[in-house]
PDB file of N, CA and C in Angstrom:
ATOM      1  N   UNK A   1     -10.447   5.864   9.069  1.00  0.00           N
ATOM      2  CA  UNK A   1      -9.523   5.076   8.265  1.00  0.00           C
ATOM      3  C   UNK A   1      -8.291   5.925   7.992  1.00  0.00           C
ATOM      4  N   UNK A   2      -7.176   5.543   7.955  1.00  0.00           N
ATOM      5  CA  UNK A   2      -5.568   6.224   8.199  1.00  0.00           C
ATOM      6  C   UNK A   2      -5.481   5.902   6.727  1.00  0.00           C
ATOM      7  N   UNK A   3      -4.796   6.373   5.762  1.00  0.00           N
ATOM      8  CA  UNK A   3      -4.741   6.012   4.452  1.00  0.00           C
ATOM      9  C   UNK A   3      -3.224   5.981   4.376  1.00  0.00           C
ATOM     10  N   UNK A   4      -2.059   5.501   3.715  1.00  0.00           N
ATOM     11  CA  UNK A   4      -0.680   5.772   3.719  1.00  0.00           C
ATOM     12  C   UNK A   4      -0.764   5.586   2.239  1.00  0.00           C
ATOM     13  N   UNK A   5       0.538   6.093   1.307  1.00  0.00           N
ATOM     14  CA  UNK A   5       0.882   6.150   0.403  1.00  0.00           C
ATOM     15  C   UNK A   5       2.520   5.196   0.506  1.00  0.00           C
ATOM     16  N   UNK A   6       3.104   4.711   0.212  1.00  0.00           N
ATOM     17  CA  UNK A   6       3.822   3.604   0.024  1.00  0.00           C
ATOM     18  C   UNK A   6       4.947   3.510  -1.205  1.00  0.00           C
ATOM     19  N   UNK A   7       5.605   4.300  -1.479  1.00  0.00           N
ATOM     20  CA  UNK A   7       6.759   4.389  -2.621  1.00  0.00           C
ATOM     21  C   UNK A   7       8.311   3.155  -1.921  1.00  0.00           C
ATOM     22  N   UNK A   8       7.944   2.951  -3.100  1.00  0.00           N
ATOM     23  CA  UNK A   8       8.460   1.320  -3.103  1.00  0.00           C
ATOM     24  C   UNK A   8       9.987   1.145  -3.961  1.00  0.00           C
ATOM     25  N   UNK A   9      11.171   1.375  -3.733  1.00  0.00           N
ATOM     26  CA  UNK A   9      12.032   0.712  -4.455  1.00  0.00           C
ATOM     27  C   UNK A   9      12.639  -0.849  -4.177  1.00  0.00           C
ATOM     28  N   UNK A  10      12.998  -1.316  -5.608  1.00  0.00           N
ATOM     29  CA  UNK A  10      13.091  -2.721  -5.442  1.00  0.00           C
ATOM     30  C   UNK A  10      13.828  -3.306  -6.508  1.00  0.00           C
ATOM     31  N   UNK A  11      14.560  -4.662  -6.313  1.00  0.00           N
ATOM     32  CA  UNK A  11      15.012  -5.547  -7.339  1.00  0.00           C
ATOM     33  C   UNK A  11      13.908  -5.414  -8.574  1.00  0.00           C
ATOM     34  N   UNK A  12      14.865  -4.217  -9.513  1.00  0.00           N
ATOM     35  CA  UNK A  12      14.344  -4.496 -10.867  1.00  0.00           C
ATOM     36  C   UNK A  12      14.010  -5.603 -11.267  1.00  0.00           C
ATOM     37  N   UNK A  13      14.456  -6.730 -11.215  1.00  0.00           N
ATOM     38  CA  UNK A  13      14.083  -7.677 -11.842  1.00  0.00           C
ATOM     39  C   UNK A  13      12.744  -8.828 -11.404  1.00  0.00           C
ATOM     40  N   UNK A  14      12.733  -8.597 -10.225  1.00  0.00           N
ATOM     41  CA  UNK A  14      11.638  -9.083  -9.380  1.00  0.00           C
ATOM     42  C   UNK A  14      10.516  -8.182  -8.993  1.00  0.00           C
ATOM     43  N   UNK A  15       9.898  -7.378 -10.354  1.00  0.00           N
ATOM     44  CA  UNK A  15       8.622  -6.414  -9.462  1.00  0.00           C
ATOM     45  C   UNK A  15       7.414  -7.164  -9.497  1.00  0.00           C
ATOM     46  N   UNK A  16       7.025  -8.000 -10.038  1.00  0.00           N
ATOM     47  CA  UNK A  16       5.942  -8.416 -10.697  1.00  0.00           C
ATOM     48  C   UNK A  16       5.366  -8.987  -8.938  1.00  0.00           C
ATOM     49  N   UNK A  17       6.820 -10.146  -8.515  1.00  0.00           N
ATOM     50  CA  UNK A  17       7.172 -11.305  -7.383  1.00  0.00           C
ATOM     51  C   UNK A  17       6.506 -10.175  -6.484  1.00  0.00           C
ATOM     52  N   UNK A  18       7.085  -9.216  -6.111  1.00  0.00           N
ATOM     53  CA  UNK A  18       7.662  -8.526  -4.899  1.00  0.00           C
ATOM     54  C   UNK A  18       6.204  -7.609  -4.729  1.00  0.00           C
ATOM     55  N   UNK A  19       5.396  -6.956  -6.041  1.00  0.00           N
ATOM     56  CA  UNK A  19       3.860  -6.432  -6.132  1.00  0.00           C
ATOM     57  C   UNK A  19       3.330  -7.687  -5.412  1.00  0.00           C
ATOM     58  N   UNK A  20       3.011  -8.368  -6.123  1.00  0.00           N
ATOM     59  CA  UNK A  20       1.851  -9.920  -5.900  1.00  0.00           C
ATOM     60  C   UNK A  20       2.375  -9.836  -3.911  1.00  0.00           C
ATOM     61  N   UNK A  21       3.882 -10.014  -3.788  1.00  0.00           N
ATOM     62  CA  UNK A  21       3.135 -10.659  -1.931  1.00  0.00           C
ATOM     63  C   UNK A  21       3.075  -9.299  -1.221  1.00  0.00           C
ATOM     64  N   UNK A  22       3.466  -8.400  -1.621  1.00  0.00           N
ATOM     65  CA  UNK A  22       2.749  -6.962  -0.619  1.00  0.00           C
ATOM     66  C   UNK A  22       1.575  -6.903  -0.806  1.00  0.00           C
ATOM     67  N   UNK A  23       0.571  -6.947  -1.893  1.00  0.00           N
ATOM     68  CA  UNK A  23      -0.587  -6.731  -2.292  1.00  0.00           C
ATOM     69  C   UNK A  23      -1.580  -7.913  -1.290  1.00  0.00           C
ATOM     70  N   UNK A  24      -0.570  -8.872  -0.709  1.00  0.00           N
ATOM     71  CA  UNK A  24      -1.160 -10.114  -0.157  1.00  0.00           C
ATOM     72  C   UNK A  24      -1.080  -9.838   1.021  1.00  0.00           C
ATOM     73  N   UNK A  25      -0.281  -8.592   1.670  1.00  0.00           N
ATOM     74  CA  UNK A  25      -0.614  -7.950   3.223  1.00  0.00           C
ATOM     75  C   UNK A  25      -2.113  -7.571   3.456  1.00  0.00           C
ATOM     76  N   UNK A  26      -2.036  -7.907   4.644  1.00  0.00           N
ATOM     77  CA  UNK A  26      -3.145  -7.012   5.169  1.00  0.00           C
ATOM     78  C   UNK A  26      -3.553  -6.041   5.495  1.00  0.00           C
ATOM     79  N   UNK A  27      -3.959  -4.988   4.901  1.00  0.00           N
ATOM     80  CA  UNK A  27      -4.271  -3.563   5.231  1.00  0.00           C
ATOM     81  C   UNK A  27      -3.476  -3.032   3.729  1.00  0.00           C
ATOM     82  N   UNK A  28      -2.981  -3.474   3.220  1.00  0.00           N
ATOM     83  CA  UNK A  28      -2.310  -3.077   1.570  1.00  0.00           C
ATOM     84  C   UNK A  28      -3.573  -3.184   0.604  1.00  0.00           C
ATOM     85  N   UNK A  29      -4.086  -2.067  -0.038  1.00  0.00           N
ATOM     86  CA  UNK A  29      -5.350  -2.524  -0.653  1.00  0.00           C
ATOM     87  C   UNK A  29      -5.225  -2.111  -2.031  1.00  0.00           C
ATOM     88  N   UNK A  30      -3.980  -1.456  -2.218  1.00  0.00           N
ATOM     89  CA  UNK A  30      -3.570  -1.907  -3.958  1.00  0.00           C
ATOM     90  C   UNK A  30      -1.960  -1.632  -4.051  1.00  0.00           C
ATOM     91  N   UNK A  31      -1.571  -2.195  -5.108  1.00  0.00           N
ATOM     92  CA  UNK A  31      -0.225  -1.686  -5.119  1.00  0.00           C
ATOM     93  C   UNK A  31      -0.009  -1.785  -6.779  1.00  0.00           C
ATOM     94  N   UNK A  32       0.807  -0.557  -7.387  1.00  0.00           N
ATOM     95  CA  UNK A  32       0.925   0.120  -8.613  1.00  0.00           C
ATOM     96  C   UNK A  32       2.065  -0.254  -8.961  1.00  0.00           C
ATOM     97  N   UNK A  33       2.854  -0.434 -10.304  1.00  0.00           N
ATOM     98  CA  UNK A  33       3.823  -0.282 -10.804  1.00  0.00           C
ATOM     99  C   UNK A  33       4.399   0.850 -11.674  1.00  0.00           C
ATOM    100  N   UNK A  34       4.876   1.717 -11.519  1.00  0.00           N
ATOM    101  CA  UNK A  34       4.525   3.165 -11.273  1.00  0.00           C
ATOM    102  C   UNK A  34       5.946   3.854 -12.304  1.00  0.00           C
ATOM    103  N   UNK A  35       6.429   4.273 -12.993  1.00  0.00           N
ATOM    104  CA  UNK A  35       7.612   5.045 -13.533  1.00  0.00           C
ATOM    105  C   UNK A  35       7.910   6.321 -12.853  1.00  0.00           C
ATOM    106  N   UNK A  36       9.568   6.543 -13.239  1.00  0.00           N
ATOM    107  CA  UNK A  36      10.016   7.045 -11.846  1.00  0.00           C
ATOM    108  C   UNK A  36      10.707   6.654 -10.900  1.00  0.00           C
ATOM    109  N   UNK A  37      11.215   7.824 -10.522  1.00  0.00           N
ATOM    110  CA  UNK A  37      12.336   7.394  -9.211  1.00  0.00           C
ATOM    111  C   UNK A  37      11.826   5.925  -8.461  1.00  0.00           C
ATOM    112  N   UNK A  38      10.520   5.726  -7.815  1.00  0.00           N
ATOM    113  CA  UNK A  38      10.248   4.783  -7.761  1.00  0.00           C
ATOM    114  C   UNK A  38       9.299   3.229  -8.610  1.00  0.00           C
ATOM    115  N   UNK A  39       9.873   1.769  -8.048  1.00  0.00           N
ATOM    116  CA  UNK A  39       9.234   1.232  -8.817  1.00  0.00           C
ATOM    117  C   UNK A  39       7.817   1.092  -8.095  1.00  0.00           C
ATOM    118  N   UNK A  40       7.348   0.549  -7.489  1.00  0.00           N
ATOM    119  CA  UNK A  40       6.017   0.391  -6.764  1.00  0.00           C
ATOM    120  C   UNK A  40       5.671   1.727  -6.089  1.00  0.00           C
ATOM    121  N   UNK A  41       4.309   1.334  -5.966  1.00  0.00           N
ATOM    122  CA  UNK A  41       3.245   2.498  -5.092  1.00  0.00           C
ATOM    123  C   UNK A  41       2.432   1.148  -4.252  1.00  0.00           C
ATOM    124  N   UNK A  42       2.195   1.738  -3.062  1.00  0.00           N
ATOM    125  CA  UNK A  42       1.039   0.713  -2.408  1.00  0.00           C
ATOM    126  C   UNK A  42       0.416   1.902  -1.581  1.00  0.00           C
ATOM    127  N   UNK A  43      -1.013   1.296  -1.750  1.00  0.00           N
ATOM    128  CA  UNK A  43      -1.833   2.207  -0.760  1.00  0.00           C
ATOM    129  C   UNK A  43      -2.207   0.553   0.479  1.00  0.00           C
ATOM    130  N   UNK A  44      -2.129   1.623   1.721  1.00  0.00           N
ATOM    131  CA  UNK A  44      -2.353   1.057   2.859  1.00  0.00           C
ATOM    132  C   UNK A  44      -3.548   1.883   3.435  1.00  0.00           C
ATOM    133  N   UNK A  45      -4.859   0.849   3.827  1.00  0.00           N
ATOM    134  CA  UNK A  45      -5.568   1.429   4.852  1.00  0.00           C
ATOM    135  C   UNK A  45      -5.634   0.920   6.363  1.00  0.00           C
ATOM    136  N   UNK A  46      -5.736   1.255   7.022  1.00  0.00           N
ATOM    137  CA  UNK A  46      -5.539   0.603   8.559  1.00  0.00           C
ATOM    138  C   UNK A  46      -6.848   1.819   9.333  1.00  0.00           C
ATOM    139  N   UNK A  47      -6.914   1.271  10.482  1.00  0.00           N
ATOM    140  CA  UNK A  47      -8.100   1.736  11.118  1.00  0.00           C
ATOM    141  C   UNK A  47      -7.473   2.880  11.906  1.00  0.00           C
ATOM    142  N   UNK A  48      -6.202   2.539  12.447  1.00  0.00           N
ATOM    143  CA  UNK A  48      -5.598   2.987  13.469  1.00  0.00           C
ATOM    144  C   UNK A  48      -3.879   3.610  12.692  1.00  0.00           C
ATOM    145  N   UNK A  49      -3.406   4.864  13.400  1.00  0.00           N
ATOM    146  CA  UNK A  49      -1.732   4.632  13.497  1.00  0.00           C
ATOM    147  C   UNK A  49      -1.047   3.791  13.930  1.00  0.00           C
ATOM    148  N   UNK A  50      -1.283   3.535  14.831  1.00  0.00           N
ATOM    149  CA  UNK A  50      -0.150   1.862  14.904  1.00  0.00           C
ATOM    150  C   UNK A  50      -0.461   1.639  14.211  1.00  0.00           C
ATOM    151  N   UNK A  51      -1.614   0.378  13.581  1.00  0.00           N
ATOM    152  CA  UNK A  51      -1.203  -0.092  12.585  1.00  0.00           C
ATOM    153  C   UNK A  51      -0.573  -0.122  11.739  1.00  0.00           C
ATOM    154  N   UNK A  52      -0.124   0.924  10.734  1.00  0.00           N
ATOM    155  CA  UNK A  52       0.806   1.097  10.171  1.00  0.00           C
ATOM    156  C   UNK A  52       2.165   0.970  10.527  1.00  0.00           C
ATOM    157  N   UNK A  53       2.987   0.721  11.673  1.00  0.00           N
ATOM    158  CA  UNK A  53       3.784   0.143  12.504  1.00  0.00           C
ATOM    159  C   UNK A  53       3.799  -1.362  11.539  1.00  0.00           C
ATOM    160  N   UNK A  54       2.895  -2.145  12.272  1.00  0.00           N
ATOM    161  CA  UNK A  54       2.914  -3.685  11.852  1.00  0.00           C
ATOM    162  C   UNK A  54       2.691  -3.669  10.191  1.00  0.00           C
ATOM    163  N   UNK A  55       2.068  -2.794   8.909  1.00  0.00           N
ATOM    164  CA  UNK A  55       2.026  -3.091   8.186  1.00  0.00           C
ATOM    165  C   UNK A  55       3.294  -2.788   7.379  1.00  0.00           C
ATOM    166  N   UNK A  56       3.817  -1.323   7.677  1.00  0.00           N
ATOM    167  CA  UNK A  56       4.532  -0.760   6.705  1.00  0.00           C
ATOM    168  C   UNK A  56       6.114  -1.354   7.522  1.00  0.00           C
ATOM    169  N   UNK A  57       6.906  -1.527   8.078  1.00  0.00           N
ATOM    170  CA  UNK A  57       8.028  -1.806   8.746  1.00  0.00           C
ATOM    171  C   UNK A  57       8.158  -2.895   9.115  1.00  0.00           C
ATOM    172  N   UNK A  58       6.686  -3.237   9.859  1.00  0.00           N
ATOM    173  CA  UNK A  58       7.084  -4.618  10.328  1.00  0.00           C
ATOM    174  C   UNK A  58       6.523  -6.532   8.948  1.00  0.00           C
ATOM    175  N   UNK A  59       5.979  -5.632   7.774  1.00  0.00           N
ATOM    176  CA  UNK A  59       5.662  -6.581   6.846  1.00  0.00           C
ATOM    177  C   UNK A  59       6.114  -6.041   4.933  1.00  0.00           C
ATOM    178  N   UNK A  60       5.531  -5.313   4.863  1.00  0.00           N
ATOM    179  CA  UNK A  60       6.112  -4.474   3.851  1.00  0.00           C
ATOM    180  C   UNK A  60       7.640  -4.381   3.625  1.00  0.00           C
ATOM    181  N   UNK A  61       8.180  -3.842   4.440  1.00  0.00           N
ATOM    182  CA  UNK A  61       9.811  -3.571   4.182  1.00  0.00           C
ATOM    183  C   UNK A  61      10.621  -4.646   4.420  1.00  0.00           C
ATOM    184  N   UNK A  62       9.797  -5.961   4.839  1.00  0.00           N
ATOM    185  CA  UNK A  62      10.702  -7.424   5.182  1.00  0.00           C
ATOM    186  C   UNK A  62      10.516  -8.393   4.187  1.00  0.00           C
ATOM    187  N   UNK A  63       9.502  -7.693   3.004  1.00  0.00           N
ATOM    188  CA  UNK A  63       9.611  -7.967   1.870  1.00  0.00           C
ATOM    189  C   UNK A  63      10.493  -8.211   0.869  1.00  0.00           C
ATOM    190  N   UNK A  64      11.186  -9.847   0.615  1.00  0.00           N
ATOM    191  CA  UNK A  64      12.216 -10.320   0.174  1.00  0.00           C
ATOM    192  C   UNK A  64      12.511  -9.480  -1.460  1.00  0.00           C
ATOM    193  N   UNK A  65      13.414  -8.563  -2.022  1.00  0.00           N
ATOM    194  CA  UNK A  65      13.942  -7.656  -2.821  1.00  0.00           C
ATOM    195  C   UNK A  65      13.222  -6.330  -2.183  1.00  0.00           C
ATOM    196  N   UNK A  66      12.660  -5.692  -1.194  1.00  0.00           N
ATOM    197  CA  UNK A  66      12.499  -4.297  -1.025  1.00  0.00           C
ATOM    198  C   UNK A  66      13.522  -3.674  -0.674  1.00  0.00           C
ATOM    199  N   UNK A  67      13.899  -3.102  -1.388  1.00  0.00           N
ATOM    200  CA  UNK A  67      15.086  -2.140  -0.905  1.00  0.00           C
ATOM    201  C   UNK A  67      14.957  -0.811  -0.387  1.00  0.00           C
ATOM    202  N   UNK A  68      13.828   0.142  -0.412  1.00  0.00           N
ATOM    203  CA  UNK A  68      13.790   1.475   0.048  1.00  0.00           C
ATOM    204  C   UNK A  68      12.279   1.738   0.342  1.00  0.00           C
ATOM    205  N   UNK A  69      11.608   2.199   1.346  1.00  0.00           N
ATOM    206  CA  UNK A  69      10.255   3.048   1.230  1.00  0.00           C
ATOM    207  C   UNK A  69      10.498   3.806   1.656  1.00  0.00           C
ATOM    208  N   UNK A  70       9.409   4.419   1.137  1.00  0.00           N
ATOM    209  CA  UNK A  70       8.810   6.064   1.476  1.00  0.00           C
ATOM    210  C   UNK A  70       7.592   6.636   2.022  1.00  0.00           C
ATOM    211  N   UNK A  71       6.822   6.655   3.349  1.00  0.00           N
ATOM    212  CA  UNK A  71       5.710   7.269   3.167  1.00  0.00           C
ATOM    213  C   UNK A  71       5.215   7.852   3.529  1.00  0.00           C
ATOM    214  N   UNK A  72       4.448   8.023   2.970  1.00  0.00           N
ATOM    215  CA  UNK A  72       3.330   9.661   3.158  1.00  0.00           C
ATOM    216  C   UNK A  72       2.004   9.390   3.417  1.00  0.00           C
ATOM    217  N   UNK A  73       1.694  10.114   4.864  1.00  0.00           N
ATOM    218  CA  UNK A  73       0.346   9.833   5.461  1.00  0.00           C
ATOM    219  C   UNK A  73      -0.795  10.660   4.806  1.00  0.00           C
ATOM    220  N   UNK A  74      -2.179  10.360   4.335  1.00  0.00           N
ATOM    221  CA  UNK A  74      -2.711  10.625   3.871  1.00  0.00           C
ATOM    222  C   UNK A  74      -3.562  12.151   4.659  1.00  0.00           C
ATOM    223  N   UNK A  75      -3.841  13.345   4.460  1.00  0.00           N
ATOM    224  CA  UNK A  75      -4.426  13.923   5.804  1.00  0.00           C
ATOM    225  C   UNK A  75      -6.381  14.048   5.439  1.00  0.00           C
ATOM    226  N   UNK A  76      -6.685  13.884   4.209  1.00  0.00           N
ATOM    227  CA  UNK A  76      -8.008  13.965   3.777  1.00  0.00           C
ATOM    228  C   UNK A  76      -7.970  13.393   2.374  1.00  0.00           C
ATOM    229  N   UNK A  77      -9.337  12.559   2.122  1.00  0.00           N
ATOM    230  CA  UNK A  77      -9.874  11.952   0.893  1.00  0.00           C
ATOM    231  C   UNK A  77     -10.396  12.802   0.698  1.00  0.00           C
ATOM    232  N   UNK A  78     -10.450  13.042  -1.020  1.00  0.00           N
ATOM    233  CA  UNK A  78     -11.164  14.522  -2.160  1.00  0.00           C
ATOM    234  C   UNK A  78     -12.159  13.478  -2.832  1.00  0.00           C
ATOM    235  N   UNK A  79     -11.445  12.277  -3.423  1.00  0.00           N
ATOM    236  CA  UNK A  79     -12.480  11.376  -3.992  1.00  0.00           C
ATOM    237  C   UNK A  79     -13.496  10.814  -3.534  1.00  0.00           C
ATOM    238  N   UNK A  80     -15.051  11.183  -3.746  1.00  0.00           N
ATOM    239  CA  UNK A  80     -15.814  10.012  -3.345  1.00  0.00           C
ATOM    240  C   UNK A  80     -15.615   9.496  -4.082  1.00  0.00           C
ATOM    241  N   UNK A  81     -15.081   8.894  -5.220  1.00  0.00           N
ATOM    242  CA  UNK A  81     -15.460   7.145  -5.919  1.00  0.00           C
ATOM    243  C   UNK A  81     -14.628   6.394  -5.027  1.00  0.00           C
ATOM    244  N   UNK A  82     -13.217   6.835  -4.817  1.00  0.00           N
ATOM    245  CA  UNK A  82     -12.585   5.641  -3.407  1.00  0.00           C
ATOM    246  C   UNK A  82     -13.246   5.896  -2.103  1.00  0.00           C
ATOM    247  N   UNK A  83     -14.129   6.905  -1.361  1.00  0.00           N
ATOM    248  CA  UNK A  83     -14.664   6.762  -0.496  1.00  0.00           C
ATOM    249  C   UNK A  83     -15.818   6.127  -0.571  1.00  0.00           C
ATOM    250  N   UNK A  84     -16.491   6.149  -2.039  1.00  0.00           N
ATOM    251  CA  UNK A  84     -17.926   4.932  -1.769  1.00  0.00           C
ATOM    252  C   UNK A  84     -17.631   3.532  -2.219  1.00  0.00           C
ATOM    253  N   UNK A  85     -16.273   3.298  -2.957  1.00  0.00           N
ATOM    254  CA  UNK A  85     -15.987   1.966  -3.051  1.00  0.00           C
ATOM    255  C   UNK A  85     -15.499   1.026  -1.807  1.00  0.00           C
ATOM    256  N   UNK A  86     -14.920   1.771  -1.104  1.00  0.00           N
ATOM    257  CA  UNK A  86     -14.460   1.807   0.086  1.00  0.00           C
ATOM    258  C   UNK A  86     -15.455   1.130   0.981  1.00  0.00           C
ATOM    259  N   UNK A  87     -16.470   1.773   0.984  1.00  0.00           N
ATOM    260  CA  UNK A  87     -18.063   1.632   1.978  1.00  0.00           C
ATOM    261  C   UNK A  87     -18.865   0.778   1.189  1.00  0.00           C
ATOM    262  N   UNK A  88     -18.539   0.246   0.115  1.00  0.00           N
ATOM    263  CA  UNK A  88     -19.271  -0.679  -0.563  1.00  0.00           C
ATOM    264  C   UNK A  88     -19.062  -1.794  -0.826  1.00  0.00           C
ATOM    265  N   UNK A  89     -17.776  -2.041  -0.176  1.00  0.00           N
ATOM    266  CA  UNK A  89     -17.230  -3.700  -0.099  1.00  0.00           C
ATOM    267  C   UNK A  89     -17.920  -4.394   0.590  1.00  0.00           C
ATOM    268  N   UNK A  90     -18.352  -5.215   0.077  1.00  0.00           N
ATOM    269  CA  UNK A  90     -19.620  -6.747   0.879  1.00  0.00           C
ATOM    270  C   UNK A  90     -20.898  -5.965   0.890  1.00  0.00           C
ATOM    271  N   UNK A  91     -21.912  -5.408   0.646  1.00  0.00           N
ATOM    272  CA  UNK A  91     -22.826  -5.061   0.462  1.00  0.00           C
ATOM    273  C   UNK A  91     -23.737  -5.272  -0.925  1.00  0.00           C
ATOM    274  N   UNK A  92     -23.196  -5.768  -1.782  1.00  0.00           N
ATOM    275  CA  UNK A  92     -24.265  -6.211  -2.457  1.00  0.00           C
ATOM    276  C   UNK A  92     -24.369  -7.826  -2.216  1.00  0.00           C
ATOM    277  N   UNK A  93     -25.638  -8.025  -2.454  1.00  0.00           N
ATOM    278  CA  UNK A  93     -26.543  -9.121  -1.844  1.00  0.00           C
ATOM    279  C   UNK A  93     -26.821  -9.731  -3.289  1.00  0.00           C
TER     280      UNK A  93
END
């Protein structure tokens, strides 16, 4: 799993709009409202590098008020609680 980090500037006035439909991408599996140089954070997981191609440039940044990203590829997870939440989606019965 490729993890990206996602710093987000945007129409102040539209963060709430502009969180809700990135968060509605695919491979976007949270996105923060964050203080600071930037307004949003989104974490992206994808299986692959390309992917991130189609998520972050080709859906993310065509995001109606995005005005700037930033990101930073993840090189290792420290947390197991996001690595066993991660592995624990759809498994309980």
């Amino acid at each position: 799993m490729i993890t990206a980090i996602v710093l987000i500037k945007t129409s102040v006035d539209r963060i709430p709009e502009i969180a809700e439909a990135i968060a509605a991408i695919e491979g976007v599996s949270e996105v923060y409202s964050v203080t600071g140089s930037y307004d949003l954070v989104a974490m992206v997981r994808v299986r692959q590098h390309e992917d991130l191609a189609e998520v972050i440039p080709g859906q993310v940044n065509k995001v109606p008020g995005v005005e700037h990203t930033e990101t930073q590829i993840a090189f290792r997870t420290y947390s197991q609680h996001d690595l066993e939440a991660a592995f624990a989606l759809g498994l309980d019965e």
